[in-house]
PDB file of N, CA and C in Angstrom:
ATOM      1  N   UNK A   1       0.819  -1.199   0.000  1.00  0.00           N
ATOM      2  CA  UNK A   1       0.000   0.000   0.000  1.00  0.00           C
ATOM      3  C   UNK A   1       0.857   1.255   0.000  1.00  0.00           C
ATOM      4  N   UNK A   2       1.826   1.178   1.276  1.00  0.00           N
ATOM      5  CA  UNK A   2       3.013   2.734   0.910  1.00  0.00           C
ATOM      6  C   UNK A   2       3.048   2.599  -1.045  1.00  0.00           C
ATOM      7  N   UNK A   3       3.507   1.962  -1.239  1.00  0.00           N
ATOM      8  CA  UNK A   3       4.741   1.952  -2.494  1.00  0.00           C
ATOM      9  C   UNK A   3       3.296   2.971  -3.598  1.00  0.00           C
ATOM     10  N   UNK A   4       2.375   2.197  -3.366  1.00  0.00           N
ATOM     11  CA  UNK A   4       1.249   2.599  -4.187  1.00  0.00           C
ATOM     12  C   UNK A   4       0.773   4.140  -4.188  1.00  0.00           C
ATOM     13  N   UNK A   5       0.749   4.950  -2.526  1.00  0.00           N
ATOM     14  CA  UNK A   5       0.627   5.850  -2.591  1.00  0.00           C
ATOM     15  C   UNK A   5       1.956   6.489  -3.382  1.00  0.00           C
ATOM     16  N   UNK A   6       3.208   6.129  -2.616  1.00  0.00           N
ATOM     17  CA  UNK A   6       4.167   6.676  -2.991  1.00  0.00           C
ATOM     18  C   UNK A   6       4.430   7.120  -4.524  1.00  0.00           C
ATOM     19  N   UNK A   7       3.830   6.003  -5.684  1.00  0.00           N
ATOM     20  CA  UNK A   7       3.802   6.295  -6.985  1.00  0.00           C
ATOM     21  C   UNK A   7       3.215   6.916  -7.479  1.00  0.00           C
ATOM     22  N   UNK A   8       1.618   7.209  -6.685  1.00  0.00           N
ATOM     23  CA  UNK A   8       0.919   7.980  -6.929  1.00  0.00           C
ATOM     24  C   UNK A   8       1.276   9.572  -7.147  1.00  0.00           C
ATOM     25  N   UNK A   9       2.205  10.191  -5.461  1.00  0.00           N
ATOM     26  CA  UNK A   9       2.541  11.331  -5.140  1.00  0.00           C
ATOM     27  C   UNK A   9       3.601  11.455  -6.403  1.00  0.00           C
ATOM     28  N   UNK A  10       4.287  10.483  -6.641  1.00  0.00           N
ATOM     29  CA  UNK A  10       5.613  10.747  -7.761  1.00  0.00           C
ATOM     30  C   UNK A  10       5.237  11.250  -8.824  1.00  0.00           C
ATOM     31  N   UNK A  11       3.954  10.274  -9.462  1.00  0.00           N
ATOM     32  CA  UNK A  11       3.165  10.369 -10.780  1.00  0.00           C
ATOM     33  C   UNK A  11       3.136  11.713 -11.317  1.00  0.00           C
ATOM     34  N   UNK A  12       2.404  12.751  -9.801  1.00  0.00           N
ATOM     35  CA  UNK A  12       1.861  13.607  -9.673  1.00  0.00           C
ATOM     36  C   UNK A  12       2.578  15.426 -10.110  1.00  0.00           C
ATOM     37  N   UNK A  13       3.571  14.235  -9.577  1.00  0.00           N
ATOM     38  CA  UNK A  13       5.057  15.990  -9.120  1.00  0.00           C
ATOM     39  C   UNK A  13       5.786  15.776 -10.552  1.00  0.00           C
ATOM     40  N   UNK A  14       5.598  14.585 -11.121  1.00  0.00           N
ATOM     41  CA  UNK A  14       6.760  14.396 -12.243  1.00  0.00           C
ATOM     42  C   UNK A  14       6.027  14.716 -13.305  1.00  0.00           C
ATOM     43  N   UNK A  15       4.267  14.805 -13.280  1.00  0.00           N
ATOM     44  CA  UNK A  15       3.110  15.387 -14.253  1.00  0.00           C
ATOM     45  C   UNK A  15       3.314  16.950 -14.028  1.00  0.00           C
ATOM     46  N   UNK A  16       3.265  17.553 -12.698  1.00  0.00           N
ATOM     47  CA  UNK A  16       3.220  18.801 -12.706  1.00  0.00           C
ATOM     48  C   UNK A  16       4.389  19.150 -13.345  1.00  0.00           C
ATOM     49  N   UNK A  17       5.702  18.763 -13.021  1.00  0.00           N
ATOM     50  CA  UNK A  17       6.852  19.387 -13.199  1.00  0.00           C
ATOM     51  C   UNK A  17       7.089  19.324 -15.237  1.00  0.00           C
ATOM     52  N   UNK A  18       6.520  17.927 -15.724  1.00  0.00           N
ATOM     53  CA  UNK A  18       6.529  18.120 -16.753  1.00  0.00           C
ATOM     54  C   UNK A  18       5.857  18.922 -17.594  1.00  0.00           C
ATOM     55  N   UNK A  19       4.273  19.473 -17.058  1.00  0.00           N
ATOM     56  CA  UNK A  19       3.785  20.456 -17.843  1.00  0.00           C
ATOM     57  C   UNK A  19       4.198  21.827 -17.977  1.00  0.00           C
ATOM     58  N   UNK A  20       5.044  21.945 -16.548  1.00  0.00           N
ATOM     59  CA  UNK A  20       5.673  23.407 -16.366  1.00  0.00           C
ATOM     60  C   UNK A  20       6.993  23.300 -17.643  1.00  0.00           C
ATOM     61  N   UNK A  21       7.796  22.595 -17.422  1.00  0.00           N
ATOM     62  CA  UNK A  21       8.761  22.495 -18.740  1.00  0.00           C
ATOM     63  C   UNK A  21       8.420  22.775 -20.250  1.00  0.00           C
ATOM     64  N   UNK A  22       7.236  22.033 -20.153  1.00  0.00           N
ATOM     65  CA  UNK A  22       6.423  22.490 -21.718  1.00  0.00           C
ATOM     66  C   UNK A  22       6.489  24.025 -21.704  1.00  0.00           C
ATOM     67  N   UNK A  23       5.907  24.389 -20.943  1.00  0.00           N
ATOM     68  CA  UNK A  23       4.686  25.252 -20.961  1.00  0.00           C
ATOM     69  C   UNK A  23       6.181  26.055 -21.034  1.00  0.00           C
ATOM     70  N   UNK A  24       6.938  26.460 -19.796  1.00  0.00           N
ATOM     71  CA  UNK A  24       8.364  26.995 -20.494  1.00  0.00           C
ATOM     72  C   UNK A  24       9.329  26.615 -21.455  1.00  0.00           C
ATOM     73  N   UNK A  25       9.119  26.018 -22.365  1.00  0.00           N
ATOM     74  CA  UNK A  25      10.168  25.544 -23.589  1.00  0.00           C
ATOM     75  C   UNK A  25       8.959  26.230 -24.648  1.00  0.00           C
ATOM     76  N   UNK A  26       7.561  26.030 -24.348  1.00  0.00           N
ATOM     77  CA  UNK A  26       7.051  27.332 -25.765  1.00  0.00           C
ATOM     78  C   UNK A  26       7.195  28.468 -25.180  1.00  0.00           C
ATOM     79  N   UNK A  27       6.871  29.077 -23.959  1.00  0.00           N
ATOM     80  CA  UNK A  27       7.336  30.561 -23.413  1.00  0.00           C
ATOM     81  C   UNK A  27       8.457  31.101 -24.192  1.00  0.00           C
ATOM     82  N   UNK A  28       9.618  29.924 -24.055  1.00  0.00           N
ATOM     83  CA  UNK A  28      10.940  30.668 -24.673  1.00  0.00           C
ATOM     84  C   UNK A  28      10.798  30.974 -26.128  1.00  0.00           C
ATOM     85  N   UNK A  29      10.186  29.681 -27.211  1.00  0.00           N
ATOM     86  CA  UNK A  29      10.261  29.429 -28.286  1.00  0.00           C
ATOM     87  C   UNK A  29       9.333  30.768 -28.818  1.00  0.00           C
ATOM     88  N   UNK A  30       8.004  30.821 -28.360  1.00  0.00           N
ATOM     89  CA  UNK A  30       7.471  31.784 -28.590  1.00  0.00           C
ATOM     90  C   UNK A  30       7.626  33.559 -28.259  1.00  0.00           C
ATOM     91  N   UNK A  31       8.744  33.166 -27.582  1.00  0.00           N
ATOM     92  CA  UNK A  31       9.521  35.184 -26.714  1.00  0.00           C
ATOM     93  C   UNK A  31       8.519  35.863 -25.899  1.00  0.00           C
ATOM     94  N   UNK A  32       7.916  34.782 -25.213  1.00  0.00           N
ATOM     95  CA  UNK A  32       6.901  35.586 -24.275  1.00  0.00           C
ATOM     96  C   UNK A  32       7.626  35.879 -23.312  1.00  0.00           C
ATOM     97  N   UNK A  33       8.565  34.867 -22.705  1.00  0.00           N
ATOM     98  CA  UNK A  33       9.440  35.436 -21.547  1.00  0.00           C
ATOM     99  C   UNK A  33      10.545  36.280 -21.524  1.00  0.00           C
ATOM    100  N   UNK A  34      10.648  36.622 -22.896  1.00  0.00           N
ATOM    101  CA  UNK A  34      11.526  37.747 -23.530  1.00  0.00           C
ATOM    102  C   UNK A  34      12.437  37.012 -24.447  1.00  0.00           C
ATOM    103  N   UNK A  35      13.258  38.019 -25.080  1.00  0.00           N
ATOM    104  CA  UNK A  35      14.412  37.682 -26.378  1.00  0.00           C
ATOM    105  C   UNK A  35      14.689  35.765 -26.160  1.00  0.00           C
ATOM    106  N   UNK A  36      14.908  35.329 -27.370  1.00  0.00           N
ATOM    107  CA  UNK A  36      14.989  34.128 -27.264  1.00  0.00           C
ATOM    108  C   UNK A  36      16.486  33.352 -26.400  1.00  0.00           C
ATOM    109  N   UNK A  37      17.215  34.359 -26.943  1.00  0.00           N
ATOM    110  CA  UNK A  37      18.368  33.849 -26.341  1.00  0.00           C
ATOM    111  C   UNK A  37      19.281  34.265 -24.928  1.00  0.00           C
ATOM    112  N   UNK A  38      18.587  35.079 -24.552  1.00  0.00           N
ATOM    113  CA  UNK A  38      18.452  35.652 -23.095  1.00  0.00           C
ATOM    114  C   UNK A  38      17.669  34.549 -22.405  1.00  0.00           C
ATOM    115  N   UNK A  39      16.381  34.242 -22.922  1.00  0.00           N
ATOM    116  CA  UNK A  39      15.453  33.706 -22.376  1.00  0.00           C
ATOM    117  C   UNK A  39      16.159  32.151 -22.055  1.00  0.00           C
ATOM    118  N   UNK A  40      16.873  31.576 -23.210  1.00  0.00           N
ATOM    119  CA  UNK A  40      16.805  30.360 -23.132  1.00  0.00           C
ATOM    120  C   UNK A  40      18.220  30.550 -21.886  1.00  0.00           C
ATOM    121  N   UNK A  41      19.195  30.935 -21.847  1.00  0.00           N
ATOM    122  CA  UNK A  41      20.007  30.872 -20.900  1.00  0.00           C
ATOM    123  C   UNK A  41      19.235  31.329 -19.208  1.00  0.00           C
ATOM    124  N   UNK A  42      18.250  31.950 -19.278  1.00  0.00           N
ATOM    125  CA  UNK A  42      17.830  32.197 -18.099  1.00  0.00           C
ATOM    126  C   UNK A  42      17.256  30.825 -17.564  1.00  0.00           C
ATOM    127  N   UNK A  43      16.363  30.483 -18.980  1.00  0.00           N
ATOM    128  CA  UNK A  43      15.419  29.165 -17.881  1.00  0.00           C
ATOM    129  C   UNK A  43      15.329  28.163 -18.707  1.00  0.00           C
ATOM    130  N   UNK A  44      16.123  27.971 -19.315  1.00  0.00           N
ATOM    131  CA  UNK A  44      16.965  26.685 -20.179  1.00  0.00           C
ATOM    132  C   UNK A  44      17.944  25.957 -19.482  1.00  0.00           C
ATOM    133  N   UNK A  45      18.521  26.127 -18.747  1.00  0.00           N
ATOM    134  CA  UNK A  45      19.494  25.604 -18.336  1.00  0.00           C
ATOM    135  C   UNK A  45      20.697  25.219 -19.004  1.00  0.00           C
ATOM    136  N   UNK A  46      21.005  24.230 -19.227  1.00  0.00           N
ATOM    137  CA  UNK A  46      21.771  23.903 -19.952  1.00  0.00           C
ATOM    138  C   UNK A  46      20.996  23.661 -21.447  1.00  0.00           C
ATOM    139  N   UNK A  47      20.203  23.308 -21.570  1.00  0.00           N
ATOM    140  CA  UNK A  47      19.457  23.309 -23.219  1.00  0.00           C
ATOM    141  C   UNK A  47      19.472  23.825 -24.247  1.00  0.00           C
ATOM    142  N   UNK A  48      20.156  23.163 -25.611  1.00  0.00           N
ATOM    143  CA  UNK A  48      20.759  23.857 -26.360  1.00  0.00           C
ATOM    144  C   UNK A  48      19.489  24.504 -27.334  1.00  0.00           C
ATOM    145  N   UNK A  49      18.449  24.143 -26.973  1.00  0.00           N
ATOM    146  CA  UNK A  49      17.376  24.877 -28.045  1.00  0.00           C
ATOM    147  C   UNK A  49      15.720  24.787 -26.790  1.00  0.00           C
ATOM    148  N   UNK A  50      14.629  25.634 -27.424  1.00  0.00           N
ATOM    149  CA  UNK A  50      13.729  25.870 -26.600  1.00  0.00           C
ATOM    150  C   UNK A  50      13.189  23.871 -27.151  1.00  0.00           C
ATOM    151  N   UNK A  51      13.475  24.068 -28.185  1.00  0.00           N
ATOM    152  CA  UNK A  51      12.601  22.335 -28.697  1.00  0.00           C
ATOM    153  C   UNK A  51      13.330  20.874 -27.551  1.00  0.00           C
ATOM    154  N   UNK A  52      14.730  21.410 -27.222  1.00  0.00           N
ATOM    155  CA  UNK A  52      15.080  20.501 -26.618  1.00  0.00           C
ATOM    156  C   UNK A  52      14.014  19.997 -25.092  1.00  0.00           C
ATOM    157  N   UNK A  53      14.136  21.587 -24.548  1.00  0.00           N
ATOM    158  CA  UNK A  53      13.543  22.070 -23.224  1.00  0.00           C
ATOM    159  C   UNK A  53      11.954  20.963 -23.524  1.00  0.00           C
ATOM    160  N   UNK A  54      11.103  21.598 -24.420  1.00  0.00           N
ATOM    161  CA  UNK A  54      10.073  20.471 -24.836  1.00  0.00           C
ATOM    162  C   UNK A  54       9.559  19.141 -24.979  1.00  0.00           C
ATOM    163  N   UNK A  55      10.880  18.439 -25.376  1.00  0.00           N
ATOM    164  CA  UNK A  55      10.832  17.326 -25.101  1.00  0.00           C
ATOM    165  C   UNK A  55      11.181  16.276 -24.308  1.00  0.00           C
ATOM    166  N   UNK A  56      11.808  17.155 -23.272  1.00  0.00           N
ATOM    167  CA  UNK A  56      12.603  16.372 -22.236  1.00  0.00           C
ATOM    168  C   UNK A  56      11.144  16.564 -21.535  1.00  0.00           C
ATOM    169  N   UNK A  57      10.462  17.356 -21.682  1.00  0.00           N
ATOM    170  CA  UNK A  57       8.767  17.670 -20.989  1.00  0.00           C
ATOM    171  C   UNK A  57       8.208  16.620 -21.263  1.00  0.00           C
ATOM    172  N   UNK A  58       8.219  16.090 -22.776  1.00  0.00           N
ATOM    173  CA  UNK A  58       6.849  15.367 -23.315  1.00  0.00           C
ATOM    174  C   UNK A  58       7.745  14.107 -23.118  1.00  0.00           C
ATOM    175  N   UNK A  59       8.952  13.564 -22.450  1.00  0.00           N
ATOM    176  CA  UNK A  59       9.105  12.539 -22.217  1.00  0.00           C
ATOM    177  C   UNK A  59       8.791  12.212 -20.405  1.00  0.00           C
ATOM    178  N   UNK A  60       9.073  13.634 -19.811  1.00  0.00           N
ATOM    179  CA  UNK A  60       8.497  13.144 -18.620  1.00  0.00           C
ATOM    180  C   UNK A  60       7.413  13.235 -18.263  1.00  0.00           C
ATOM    181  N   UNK A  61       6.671  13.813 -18.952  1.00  0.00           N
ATOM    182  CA  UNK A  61       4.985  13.646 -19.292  1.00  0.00           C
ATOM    183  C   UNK A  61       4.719  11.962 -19.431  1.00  0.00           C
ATOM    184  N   UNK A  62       5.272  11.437 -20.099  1.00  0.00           N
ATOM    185  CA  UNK A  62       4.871   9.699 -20.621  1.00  0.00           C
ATOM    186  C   UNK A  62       5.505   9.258 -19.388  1.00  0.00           C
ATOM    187  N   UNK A  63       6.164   9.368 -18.894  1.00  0.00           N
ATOM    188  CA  UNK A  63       6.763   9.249 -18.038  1.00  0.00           C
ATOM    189  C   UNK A  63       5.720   9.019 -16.682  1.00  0.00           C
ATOM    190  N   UNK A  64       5.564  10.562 -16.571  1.00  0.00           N
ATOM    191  CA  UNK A  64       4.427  10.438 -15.165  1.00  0.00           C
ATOM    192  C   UNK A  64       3.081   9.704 -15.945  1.00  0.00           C
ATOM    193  N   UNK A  65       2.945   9.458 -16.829  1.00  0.00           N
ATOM    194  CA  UNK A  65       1.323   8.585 -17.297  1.00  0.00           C
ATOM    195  C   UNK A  65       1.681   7.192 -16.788  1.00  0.00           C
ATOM    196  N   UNK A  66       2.618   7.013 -17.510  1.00  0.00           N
ATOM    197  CA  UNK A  66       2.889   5.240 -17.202  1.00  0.00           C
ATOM    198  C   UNK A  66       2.934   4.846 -15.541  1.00  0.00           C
ATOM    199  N   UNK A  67       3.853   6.165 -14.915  1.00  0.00           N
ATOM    200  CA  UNK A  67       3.851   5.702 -13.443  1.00  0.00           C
ATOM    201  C   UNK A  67       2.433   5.849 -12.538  1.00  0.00           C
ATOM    202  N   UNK A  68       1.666   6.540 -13.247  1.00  0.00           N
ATOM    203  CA  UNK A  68       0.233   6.831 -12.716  1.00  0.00           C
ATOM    204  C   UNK A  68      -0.803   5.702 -13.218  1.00  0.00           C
ATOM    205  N   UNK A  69      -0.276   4.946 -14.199  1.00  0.00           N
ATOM    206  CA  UNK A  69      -1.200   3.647 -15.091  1.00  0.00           C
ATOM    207  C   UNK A  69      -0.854   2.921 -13.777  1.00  0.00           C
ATOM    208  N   UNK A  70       0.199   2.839 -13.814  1.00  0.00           N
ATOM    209  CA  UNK A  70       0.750   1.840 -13.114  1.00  0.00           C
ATOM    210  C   UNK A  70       0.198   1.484 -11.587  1.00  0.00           C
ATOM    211  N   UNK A  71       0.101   2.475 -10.750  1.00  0.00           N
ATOM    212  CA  UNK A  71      -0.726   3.337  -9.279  1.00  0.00           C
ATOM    213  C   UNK A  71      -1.993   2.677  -9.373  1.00  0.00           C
ATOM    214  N   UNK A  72      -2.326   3.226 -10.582  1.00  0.00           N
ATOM    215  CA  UNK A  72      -3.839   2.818 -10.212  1.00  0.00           C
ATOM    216  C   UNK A  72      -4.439   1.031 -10.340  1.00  0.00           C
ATOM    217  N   UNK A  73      -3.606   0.747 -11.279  1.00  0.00           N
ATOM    218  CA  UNK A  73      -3.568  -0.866 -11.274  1.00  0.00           C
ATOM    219  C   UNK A  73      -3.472  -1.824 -10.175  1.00  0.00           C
ATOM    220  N   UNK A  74      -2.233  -0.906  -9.393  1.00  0.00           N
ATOM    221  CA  UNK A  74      -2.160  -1.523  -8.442  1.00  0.00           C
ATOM    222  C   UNK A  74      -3.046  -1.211  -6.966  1.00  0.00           C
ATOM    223  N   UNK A  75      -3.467  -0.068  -7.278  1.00  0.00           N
ATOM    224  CA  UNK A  75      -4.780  -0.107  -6.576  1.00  0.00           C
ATOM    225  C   UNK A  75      -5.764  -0.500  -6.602  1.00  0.00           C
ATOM    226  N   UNK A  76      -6.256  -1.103  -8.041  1.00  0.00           N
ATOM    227  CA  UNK A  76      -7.419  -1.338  -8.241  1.00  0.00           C
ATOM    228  C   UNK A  76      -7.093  -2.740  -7.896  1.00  0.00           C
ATOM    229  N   UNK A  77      -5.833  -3.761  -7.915  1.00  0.00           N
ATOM    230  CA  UNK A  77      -5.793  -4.828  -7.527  1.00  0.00           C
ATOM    231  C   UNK A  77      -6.114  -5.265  -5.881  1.00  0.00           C
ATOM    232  N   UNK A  78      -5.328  -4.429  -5.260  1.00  0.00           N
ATOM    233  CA  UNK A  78      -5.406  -4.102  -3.862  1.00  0.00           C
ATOM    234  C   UNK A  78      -6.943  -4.141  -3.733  1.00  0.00           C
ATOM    235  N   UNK A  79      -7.688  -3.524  -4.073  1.00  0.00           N
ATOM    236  CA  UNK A  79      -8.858  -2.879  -3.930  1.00  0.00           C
ATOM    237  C   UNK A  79     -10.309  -4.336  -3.918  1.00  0.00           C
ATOM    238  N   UNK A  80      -9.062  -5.273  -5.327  1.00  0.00           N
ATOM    239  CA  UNK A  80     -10.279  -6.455  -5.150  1.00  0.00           C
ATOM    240  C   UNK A  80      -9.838  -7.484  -4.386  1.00  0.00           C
ATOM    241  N   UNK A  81      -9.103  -7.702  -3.563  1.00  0.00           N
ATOM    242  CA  UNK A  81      -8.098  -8.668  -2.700  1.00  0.00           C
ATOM    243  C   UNK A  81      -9.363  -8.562  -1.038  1.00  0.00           C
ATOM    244  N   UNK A  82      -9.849  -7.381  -0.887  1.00  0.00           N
ATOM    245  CA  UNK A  82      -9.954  -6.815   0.245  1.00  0.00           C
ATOM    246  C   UNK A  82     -11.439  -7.432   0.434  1.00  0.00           C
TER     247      UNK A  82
END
């Protein structure tokens, strides 16, 4: 039961954290957060392009789905045991 919540809370933070990455890799791409290349050294990090920033998003996006498929499976197994 821990492990289950525990994947759950992970699912959750690694969904939020990935939509924020999106959502800042078009900010940059699009110059809403200002000049592109100011922008991308401010909240790029090391990322050599705003597209990079994006997809390291939309992989931890699949990322938090699978670990959240996963949560609930095992809850719903838990759930018929009981």
């Amino acid at each position: 039961m821990i492990f289950t919540k525990l994947a759950r809370i992970v699912a959750w933070m690694v969904l939020v954290g990935s939509v924020m990455r999106i959502i800042t890799g078009i900010g940059i791409a699009t110059e809403i957060l200002g000049p592109y290349e100011e922008a991308l050294r401010r909240y790029g990090g090391r990322a050599e392009s705003s597209g990079a920033i994006i997809d390291r998003g939309v992989y931890a996006l699949l990322v938090a789905i699978a670990l959240g498929a996963l949560a609930e499976i095992s809850r719903s197994v838990r759930g018929s045991r009981e």
